[in-house]
C-alpha atoms as a PDB file:
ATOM      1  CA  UNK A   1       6.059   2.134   2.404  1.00  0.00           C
ATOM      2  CA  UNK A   2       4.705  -1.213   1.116  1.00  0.00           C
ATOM      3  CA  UNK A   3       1.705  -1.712  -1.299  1.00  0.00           C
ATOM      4  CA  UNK A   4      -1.551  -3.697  -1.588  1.00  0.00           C
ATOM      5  CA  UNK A   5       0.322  -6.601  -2.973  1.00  0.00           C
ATOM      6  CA  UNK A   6       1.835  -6.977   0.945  1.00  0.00           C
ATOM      7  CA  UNK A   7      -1.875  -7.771   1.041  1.00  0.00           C
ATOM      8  CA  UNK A   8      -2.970  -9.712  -1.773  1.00  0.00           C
ATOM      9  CA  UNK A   9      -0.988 -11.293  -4.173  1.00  0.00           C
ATOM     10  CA  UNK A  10      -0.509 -10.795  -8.057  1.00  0.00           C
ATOM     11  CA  UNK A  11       0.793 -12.892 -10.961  1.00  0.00           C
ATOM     12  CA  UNK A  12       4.217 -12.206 -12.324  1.00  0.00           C
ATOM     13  CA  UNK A  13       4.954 -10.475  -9.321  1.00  0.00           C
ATOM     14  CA  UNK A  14       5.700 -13.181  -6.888  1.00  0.00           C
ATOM     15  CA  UNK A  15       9.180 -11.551  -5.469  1.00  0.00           C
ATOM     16  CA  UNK A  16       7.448  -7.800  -5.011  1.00  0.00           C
ATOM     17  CA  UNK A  17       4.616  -9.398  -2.916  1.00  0.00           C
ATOM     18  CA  UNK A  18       7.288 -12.081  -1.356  1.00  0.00           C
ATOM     19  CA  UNK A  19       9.275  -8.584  -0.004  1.00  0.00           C
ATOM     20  CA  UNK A  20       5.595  -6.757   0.553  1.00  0.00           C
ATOM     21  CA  UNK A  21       4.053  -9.366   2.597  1.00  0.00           C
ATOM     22  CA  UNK A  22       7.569  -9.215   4.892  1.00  0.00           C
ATOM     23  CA  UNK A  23       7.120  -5.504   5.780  1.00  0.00           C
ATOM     24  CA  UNK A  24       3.551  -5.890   6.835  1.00  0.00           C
ATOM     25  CA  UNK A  25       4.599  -8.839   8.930  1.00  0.00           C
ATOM     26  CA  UNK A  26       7.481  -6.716  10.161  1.00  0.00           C
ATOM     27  CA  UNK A  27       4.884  -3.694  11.053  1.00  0.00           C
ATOM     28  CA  UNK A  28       2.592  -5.832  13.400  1.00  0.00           C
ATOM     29  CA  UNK A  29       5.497  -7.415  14.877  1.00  0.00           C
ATOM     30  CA  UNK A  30       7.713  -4.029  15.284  1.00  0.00           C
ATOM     31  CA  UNK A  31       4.163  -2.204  16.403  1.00  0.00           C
ATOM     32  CA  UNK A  32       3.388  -4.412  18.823  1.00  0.00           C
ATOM     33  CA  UNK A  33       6.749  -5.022  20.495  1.00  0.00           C
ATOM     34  CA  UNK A  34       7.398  -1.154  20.429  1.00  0.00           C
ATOM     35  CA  UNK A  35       3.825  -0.234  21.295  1.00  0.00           C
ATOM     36  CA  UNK A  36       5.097   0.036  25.327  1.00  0.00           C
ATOM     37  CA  UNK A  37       7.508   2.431  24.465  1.00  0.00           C
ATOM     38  CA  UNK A  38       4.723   4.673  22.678  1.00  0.00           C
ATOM     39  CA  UNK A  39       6.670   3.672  19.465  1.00  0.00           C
ATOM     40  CA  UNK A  40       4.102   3.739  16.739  1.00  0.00           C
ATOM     41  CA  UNK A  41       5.093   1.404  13.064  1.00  0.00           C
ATOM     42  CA  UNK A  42       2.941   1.536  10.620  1.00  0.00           C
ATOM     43  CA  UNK A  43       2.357   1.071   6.592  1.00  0.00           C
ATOM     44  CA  UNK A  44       0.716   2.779   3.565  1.00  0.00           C
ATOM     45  CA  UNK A  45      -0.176   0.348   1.211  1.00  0.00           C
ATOM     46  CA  UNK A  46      -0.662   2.023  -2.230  1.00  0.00           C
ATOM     47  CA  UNK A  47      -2.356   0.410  -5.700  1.00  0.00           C
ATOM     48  CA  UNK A  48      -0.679   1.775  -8.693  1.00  0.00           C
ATOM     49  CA  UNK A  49       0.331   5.132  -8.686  1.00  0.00           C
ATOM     50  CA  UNK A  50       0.517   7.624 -11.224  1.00  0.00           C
ATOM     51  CA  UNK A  51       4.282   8.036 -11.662  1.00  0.00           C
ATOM     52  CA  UNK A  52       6.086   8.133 -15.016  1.00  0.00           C
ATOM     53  CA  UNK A  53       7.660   4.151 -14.180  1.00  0.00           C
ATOM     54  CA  UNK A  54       3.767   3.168 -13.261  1.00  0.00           C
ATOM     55  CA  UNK A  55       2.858   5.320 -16.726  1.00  0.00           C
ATOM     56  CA  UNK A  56       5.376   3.485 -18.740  1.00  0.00           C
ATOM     57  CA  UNK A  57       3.717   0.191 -17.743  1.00  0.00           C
ATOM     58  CA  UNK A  58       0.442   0.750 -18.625  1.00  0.00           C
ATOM     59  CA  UNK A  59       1.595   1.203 -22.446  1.00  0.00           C
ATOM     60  CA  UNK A  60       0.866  -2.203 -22.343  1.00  0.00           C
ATOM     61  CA  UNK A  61      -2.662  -2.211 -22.677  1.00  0.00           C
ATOM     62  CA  UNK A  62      -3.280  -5.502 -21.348  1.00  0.00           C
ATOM     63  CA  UNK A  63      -1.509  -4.801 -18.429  1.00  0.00           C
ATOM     64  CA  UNK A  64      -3.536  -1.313 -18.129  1.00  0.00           C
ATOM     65  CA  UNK A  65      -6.626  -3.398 -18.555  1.00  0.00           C
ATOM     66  CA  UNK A  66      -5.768  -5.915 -16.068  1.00  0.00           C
ATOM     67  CA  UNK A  67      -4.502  -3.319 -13.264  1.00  0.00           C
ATOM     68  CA  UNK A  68      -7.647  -1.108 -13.542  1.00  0.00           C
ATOM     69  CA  UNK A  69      -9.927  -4.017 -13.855  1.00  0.00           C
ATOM     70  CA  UNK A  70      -8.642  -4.450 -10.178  1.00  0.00           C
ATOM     71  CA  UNK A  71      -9.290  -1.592  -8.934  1.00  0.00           C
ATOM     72  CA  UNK A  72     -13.574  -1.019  -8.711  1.00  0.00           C
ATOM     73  CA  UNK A  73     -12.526   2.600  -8.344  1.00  0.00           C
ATOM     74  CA  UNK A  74     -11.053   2.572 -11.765  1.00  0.00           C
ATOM     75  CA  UNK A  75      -8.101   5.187 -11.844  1.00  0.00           C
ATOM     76  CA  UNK A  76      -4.747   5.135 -10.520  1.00  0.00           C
ATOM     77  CA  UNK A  77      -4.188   6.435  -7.177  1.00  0.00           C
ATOM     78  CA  UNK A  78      -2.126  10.035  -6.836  1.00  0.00           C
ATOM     79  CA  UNK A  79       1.168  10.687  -5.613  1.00  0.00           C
ATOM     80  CA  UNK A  80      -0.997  12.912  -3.397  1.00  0.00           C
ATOM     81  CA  UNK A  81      -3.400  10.140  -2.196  1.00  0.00           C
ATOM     82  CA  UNK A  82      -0.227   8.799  -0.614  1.00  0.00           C
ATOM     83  CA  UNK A  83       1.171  11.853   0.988  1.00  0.00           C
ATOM     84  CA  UNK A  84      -1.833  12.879   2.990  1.00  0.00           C
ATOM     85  CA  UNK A  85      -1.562   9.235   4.193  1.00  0.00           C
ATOM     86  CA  UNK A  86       1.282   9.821   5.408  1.00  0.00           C
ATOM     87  CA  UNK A  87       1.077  12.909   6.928  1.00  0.00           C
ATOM     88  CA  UNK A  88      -2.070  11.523   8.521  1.00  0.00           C
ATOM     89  CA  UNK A  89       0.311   8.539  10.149  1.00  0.00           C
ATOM     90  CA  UNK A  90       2.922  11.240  11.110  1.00  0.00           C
ATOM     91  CA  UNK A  91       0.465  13.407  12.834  1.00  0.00           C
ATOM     92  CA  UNK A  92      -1.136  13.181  16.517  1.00  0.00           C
ATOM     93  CA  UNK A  93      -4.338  12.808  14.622  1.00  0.00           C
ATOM     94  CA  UNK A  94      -2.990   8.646  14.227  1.00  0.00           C
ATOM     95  CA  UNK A  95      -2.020   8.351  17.783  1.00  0.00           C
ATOM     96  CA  UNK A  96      -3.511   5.247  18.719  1.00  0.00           C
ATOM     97  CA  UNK A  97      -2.583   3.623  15.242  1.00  0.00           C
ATOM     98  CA  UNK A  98      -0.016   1.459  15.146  1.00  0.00           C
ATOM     99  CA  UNK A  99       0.766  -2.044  14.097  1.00  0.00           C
ATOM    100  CA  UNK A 100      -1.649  -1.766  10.547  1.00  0.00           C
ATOM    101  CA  UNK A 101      -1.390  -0.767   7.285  1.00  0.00           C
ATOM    102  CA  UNK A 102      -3.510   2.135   5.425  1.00  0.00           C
ATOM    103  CA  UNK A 103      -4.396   0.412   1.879  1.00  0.00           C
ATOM    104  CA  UNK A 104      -4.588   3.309  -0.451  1.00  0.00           C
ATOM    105  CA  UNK A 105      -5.864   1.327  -3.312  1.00  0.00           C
ATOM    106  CA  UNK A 106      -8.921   2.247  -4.441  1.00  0.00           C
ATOM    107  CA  UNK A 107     -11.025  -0.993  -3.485  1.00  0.00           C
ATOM    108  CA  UNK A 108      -8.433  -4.138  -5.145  1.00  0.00           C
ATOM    109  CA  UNK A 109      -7.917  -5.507  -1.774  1.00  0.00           C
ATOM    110  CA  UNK A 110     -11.592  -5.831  -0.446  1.00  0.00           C
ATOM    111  CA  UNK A 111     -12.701  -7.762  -3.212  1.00  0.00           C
END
């Protein structure tokens, strides 16, 4: 699991995307070098997800303001809008996927 800030970086939050940025790194490398052995390593990169630590943060509604600003979707991404990426990367359906990362996010990392 890693997020869209292992794709973009964010203020305040310079060891999450320091740790973020690793694992992506570590996907392409591990994808590639496992690719022969039909070894497939890949991410889902979430924005912020509506869980009740995410929930607690956007109490602060500058915070709030600044997270969905990001986002041109403007809502929080589902625990569900992560699973079925998942299951997508666990299925045969993602068999010639590897080495990437799915960016569940709503839009913040393609502007």
């Amino acid at each position: 699991m890693s997020s869209q800030l292992g794709h973009v970086g964010m203020a305040g939050r310079n060891i999450y995307n320091m740790t973020k940025f690793g694992i992506e790194g570590l996907t392409k490398g591990m994808g590639v070098e496992l690719a022969k052995y039909n070894i497939r390593v890949n991410t889902v990169a979430p924005t912020f997800v509506a869980t009740p630590m995410v929930k607690k943060f956007f109490k602060n509604k500058e915070f709030k303001k600044l997270a969905l600003g990001n986002i041109p979707m403007g809502k929080l991404a589902t625990e569900s809008d992560v699973a079925t990426s998942v299951c997508f990367l666990a299925s045969s359906a993602s068999s010639m996927v590897t080495a990437t990362s799915i960016l569940v996010d709503g839009g913040w990392t393609a502007k």
